[in-house]
PDB file of N, CA and C in Angstrom:
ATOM      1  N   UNK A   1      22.127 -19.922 -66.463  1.00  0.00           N
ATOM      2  CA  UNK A   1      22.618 -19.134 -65.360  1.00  0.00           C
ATOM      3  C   UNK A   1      21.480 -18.333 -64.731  1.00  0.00           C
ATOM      4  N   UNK A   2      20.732 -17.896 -65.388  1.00  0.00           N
ATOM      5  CA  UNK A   2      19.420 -16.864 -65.375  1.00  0.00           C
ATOM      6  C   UNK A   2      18.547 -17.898 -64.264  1.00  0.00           C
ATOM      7  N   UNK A   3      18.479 -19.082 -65.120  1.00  0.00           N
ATOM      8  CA  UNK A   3      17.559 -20.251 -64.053  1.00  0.00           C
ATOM      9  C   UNK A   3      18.570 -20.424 -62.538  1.00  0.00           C
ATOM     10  N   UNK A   4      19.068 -20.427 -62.105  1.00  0.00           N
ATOM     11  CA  UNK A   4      19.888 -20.836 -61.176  1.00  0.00           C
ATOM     12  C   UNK A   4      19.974 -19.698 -60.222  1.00  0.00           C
ATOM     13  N   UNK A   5      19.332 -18.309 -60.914  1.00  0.00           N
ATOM     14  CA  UNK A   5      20.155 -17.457 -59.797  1.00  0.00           C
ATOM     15  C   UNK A   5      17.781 -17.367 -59.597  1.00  0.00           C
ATOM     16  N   UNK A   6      17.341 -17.421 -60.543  1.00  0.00           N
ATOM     17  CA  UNK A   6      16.199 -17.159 -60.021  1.00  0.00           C
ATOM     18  C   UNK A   6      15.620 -18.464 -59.132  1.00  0.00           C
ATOM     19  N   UNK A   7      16.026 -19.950 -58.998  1.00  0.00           N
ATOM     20  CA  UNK A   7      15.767 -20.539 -58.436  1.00  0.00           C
ATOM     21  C   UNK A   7      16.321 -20.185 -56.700  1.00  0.00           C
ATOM     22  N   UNK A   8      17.466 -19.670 -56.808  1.00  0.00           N
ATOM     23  CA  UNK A   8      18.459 -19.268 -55.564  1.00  0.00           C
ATOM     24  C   UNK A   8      17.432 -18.140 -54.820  1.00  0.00           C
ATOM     25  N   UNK A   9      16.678 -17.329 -55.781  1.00  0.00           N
ATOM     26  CA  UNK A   9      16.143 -15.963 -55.644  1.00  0.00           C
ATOM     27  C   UNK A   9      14.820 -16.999 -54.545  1.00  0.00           C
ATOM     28  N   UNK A  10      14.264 -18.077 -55.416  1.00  0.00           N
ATOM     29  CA  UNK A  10      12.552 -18.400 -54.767  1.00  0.00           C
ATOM     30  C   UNK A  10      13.124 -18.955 -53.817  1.00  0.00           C
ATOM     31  N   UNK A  11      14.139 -19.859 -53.634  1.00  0.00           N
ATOM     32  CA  UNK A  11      14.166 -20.493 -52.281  1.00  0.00           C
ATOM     33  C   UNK A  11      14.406 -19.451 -51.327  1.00  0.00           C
ATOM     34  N   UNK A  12      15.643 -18.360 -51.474  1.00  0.00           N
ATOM     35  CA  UNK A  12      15.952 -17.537 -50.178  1.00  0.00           C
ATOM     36  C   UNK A  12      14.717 -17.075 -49.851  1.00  0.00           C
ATOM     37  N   UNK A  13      13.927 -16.667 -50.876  1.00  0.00           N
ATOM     38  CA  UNK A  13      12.510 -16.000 -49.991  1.00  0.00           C
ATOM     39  C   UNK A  13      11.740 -17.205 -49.221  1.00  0.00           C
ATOM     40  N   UNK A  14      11.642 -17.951 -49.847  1.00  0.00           N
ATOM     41  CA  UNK A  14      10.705 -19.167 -48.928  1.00  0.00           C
ATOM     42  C   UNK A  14      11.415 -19.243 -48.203  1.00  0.00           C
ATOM     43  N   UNK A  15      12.519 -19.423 -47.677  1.00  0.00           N
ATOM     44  CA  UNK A  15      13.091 -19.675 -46.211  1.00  0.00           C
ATOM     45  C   UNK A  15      13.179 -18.234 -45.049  1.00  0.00           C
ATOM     46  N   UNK A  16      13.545 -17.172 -45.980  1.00  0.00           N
ATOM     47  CA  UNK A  16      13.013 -15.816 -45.440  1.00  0.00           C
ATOM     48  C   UNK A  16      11.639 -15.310 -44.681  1.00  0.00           C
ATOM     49  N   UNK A  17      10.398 -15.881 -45.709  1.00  0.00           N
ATOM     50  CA  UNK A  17       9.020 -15.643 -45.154  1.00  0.00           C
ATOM     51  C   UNK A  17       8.698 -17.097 -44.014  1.00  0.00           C
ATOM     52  N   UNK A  18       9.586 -18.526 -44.285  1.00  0.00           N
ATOM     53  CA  UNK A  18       9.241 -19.160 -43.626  1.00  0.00           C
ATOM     54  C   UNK A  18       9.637 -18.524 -41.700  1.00  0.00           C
ATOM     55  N   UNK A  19      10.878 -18.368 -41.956  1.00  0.00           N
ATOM     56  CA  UNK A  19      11.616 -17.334 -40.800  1.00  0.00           C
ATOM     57  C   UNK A  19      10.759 -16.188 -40.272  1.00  0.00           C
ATOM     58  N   UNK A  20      10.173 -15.416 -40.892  1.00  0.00           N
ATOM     59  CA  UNK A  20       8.949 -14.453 -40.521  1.00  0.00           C
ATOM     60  C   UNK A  20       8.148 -15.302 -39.386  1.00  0.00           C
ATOM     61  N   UNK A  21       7.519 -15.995 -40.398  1.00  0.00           N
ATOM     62  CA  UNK A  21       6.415 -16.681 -39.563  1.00  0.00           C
ATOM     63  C   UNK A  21       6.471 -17.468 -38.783  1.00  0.00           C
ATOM     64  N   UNK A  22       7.645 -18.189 -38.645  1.00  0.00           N
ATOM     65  CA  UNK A  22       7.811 -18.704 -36.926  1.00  0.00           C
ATOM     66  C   UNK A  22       8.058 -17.403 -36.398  1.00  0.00           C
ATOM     67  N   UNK A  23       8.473 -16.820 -36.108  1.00  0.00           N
ATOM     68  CA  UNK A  23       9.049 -15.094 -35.492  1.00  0.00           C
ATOM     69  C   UNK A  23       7.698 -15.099 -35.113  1.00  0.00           C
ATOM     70  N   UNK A  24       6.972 -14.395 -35.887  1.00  0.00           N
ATOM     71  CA  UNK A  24       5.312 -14.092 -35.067  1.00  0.00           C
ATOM     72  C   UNK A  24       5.105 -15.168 -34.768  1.00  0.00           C
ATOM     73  N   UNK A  25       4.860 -16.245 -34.688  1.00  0.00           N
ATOM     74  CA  UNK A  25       4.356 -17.524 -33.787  1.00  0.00           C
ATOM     75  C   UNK A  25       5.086 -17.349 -32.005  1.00  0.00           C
ATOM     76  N   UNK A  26       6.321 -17.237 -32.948  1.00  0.00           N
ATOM     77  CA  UNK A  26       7.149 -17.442 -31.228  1.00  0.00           C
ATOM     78  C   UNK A  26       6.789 -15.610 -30.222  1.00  0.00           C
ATOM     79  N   UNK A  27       6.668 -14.638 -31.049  1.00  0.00           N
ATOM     80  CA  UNK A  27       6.443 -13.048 -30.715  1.00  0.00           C
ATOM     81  C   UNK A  27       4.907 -13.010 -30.132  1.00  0.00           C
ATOM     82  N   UNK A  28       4.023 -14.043 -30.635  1.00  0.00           N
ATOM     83  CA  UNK A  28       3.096 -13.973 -30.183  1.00  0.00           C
ATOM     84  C   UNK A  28       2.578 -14.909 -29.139  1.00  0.00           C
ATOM     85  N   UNK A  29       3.324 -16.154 -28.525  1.00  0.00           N
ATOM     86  CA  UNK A  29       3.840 -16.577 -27.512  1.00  0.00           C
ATOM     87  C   UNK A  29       3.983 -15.928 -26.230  1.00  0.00           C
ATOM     88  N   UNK A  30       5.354 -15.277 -27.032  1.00  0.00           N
ATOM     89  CA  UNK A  30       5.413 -14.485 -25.949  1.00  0.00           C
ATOM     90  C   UNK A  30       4.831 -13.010 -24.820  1.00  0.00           C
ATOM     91  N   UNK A  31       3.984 -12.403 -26.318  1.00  0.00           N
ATOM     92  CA  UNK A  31       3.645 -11.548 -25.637  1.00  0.00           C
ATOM     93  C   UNK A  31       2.180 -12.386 -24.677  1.00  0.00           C
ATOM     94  N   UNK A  32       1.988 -13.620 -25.235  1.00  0.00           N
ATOM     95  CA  UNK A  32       0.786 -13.851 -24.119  1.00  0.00           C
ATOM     96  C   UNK A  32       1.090 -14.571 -22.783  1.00  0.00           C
ATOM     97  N   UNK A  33       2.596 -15.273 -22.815  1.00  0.00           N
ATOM     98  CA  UNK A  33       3.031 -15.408 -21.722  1.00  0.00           C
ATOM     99  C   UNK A  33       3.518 -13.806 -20.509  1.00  0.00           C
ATOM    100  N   UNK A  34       3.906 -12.376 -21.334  1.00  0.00           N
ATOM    101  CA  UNK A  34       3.994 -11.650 -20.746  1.00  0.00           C
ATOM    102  C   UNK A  34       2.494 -11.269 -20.129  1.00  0.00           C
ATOM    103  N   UNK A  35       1.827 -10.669 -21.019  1.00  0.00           N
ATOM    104  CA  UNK A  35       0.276 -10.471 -20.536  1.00  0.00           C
ATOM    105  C   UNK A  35      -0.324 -11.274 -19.288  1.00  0.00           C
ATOM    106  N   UNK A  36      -0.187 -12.350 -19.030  1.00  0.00           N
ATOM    107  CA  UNK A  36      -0.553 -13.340 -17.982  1.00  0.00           C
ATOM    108  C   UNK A  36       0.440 -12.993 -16.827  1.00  0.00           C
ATOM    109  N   UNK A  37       1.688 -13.413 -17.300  1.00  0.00           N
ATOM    110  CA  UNK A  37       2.585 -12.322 -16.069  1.00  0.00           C
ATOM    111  C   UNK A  37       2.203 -11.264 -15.649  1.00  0.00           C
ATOM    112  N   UNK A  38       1.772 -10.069 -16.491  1.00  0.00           N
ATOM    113  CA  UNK A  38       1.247  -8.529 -15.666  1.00  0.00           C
ATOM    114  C   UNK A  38      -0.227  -9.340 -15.219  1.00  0.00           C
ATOM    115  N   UNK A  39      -0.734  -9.783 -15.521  1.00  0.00           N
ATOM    116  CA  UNK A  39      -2.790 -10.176 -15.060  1.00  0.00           C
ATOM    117  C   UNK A  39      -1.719 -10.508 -13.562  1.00  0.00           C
ATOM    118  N   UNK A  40      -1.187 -11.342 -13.549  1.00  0.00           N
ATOM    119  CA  UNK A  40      -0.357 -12.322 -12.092  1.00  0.00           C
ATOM    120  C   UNK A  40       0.294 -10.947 -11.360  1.00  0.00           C
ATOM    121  N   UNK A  41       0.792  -9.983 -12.051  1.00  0.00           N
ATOM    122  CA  UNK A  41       1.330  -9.243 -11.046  1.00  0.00           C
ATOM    123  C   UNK A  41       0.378  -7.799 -10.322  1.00  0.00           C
ATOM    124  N   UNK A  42      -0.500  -7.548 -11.682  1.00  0.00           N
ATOM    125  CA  UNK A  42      -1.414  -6.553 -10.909  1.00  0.00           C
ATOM    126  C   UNK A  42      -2.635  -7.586  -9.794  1.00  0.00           C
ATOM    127  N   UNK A  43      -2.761  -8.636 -10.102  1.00  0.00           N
ATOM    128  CA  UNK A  43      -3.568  -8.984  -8.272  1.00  0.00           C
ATOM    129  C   UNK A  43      -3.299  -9.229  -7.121  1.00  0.00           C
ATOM    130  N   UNK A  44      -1.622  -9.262  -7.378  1.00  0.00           N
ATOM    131  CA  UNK A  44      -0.801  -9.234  -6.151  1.00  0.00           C
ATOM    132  C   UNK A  44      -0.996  -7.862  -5.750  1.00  0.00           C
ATOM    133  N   UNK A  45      -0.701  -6.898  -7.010  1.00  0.00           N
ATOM    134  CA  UNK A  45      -0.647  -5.388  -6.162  1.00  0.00           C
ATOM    135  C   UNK A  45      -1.713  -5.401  -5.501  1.00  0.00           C
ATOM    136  N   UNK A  46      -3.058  -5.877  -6.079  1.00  0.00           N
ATOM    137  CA  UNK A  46      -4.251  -5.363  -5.660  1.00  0.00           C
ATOM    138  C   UNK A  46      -4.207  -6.195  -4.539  1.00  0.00           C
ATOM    139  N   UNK A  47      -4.061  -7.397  -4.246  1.00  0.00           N
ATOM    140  CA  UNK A  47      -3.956  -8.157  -3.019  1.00  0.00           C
ATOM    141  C   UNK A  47      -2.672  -7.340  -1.591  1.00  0.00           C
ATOM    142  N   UNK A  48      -1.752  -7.139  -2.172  1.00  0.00           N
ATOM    143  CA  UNK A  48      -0.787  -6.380  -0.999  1.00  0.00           C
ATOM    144  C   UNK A  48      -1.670  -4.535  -0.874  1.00  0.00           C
ATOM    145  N   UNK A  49      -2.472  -4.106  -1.926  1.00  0.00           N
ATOM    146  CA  UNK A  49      -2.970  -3.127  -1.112  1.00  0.00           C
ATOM    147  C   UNK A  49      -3.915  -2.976  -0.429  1.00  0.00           C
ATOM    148  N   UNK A  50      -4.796  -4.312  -0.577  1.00  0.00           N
ATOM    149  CA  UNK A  50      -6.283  -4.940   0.510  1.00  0.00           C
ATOM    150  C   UNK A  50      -5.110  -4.723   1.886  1.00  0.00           C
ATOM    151  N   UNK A  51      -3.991  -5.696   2.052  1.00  0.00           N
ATOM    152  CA  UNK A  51      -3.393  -5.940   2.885  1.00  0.00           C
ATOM    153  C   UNK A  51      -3.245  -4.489   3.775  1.00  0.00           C
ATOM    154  N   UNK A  52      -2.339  -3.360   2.919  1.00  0.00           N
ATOM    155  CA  UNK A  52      -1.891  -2.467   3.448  1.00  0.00           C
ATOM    156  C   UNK A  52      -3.031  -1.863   4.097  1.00  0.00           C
ATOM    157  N   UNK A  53      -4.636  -1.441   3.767  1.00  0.00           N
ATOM    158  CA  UNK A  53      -5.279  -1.132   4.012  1.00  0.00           C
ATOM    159  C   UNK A  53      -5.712  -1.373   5.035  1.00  0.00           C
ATOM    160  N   UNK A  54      -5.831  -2.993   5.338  1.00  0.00           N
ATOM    161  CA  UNK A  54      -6.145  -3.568   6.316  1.00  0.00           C
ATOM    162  C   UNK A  54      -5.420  -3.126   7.796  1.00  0.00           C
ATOM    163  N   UNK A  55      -3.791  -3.232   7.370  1.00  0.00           N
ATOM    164  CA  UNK A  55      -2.457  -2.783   8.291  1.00  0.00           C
ATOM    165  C   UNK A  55      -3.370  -1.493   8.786  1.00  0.00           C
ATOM    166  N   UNK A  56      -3.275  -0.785   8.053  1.00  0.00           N
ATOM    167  CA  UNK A  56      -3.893   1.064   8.080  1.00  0.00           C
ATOM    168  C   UNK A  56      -4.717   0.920   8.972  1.00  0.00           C
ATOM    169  N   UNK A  57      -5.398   0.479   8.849  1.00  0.00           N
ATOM    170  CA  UNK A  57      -6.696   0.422  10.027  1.00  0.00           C
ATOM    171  C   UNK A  57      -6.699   0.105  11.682  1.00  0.00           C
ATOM    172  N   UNK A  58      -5.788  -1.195  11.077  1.00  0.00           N
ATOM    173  CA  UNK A  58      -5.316  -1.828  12.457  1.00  0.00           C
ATOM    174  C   UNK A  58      -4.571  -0.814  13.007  1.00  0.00           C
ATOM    175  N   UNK A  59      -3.636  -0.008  12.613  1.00  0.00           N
ATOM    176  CA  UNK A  59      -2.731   0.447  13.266  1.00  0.00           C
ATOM    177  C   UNK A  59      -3.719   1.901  13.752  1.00  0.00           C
ATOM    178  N   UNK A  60      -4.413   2.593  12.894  1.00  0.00           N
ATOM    179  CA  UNK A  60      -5.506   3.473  13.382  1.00  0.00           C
ATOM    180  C   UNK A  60      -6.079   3.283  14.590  1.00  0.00           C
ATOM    181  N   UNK A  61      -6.733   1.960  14.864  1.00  0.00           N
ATOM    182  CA  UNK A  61      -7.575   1.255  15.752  1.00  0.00           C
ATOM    183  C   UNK A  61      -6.706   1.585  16.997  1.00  0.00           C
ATOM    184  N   UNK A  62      -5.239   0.871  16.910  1.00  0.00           N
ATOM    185  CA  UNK A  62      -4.357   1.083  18.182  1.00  0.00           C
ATOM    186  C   UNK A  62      -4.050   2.137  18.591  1.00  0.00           C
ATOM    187  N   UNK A  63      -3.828   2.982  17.702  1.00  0.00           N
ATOM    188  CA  UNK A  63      -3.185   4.420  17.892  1.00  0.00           C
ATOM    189  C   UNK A  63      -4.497   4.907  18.832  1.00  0.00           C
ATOM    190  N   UNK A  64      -6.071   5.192  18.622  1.00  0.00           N
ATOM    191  CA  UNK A  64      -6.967   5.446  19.273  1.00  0.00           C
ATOM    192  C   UNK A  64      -7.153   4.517  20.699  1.00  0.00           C
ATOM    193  N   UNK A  65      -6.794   3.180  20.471  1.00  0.00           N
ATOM    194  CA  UNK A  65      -6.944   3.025  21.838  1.00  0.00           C
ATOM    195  C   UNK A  65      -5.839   3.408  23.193  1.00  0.00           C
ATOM    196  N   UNK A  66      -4.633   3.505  22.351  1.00  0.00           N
ATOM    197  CA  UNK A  66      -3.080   3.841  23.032  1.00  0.00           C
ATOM    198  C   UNK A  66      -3.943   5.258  23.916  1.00  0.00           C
ATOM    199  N   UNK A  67      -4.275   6.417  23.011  1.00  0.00           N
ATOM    200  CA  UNK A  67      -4.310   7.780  23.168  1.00  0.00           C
ATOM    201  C   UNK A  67      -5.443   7.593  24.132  1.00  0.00           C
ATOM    202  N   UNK A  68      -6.932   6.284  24.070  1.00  0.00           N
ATOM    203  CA  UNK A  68      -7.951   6.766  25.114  1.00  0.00           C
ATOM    204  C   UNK A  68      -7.233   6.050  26.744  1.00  0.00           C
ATOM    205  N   UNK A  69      -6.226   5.161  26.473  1.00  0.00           N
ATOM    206  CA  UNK A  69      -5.755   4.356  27.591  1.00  0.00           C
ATOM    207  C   UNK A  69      -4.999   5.977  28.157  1.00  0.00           C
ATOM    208  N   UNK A  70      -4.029   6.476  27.199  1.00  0.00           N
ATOM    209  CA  UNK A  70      -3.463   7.668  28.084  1.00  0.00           C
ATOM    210  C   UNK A  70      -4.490   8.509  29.055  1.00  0.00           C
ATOM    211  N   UNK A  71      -5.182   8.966  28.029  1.00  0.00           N
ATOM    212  CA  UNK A  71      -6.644  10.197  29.050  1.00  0.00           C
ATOM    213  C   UNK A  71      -6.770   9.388  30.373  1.00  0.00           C
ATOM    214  N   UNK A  72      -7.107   8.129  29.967  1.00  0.00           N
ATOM    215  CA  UNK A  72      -8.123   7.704  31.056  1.00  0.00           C
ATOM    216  C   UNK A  72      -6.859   7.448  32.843  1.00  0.00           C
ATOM    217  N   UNK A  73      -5.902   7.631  32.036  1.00  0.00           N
ATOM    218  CA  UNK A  73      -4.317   7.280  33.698  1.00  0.00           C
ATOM    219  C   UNK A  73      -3.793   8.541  33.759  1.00  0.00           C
ATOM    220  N   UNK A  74      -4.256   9.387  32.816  1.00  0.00           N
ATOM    221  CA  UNK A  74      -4.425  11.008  32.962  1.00  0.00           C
ATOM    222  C   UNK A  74      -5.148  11.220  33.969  1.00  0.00           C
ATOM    223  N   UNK A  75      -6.517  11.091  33.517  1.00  0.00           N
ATOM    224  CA  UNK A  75      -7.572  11.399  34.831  1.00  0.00           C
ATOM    225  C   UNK A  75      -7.462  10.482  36.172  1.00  0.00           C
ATOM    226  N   UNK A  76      -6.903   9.538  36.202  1.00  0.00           N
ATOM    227  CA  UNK A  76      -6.864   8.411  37.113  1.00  0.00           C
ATOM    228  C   UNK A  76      -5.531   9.163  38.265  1.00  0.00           C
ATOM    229  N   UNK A  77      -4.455   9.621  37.450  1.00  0.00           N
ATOM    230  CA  UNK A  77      -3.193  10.075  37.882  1.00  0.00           C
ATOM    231  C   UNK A  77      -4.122  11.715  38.799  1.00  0.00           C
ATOM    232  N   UNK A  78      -4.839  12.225  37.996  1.00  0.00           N
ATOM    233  CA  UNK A  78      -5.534  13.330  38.956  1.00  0.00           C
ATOM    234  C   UNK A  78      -6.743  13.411  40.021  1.00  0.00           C
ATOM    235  N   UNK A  79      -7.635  12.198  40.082  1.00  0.00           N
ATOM    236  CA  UNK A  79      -7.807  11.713  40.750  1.00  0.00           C
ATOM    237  C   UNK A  79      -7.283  11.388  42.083  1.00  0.00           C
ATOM    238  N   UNK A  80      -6.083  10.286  41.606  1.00  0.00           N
ATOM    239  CA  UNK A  80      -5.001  10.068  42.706  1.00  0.00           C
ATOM    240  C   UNK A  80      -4.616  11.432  43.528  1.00  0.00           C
ATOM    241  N   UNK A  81      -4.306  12.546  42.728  1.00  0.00           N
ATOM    242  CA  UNK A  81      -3.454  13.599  43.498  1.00  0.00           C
ATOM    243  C   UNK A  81      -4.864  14.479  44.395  1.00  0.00           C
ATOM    244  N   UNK A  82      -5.760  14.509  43.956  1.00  0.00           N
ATOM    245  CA  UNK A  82      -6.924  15.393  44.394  1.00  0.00           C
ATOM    246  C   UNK A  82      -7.080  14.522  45.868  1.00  0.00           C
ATOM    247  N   UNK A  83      -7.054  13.222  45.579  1.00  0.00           N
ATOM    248  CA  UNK A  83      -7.014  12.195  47.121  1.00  0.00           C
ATOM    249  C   UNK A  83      -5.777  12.907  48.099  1.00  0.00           C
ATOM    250  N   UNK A  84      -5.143  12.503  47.460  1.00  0.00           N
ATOM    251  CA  UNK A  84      -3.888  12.595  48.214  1.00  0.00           C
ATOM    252  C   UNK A  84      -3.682  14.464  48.547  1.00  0.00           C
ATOM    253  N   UNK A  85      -4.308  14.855  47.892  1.00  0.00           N
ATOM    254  CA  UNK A  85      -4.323  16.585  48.804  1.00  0.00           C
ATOM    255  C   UNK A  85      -5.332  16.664  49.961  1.00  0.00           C
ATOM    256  N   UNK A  86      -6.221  15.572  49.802  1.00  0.00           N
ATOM    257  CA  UNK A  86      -7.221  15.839  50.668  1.00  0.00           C
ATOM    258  C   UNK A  86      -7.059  15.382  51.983  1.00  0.00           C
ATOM    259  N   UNK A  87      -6.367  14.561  51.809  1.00  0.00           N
ATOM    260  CA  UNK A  87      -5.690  14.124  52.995  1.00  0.00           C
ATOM    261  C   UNK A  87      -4.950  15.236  53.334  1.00  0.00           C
ATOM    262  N   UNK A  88      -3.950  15.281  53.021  1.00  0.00           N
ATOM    263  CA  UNK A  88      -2.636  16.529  53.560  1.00  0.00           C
ATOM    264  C   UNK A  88      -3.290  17.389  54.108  1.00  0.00           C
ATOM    265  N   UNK A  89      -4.626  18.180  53.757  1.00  0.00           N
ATOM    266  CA  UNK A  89      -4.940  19.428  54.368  1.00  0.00           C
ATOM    267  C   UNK A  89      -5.457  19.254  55.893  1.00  0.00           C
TER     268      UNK A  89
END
């Protein structure tokens, strides 16, 4: 009886530690399929914030030319009126 329960005893562990060690095989799988996922997702960030940067600029660029196009139909608009008084008088 003694033999039977200690044979019962070696197999459950060999199938126990065998169970371990696929576990870390498959745990360590996975964490290198995750790892490659974040490498894949931080160069997107870094790629969409080249992008945004880029946006930033562009839109800087316009905003300065919008504001020198205003001055310049500013002065153009006073121009016009300084004519047009000079006449009237």
């Amino acid at each position: 009886m003694m033999n039977k329960l200690l044979i019962a005893g070696v197999i459950t562990t060999a199938v126990l530690l065998t169970g371990c060690a696929n576990n870390k095989a498959d745990l360590k799988d996975s964490v290198g399929g995750l790892n490659s996922e974040v490498s894949e997702l931080t160069a997107q960030v870094q790629s969409l914030q080249s992008e945004q940067d880029a946006l930033k600029s562009m839109v800087q660029s316009a905003t300065d030319a919008a504001k020198q196009a205003q001055e310049e139909a500013e002065r153009a608009n006073m121009r016009i009126d300084n004519i047009a008084a000079s006449y009237s008088k």
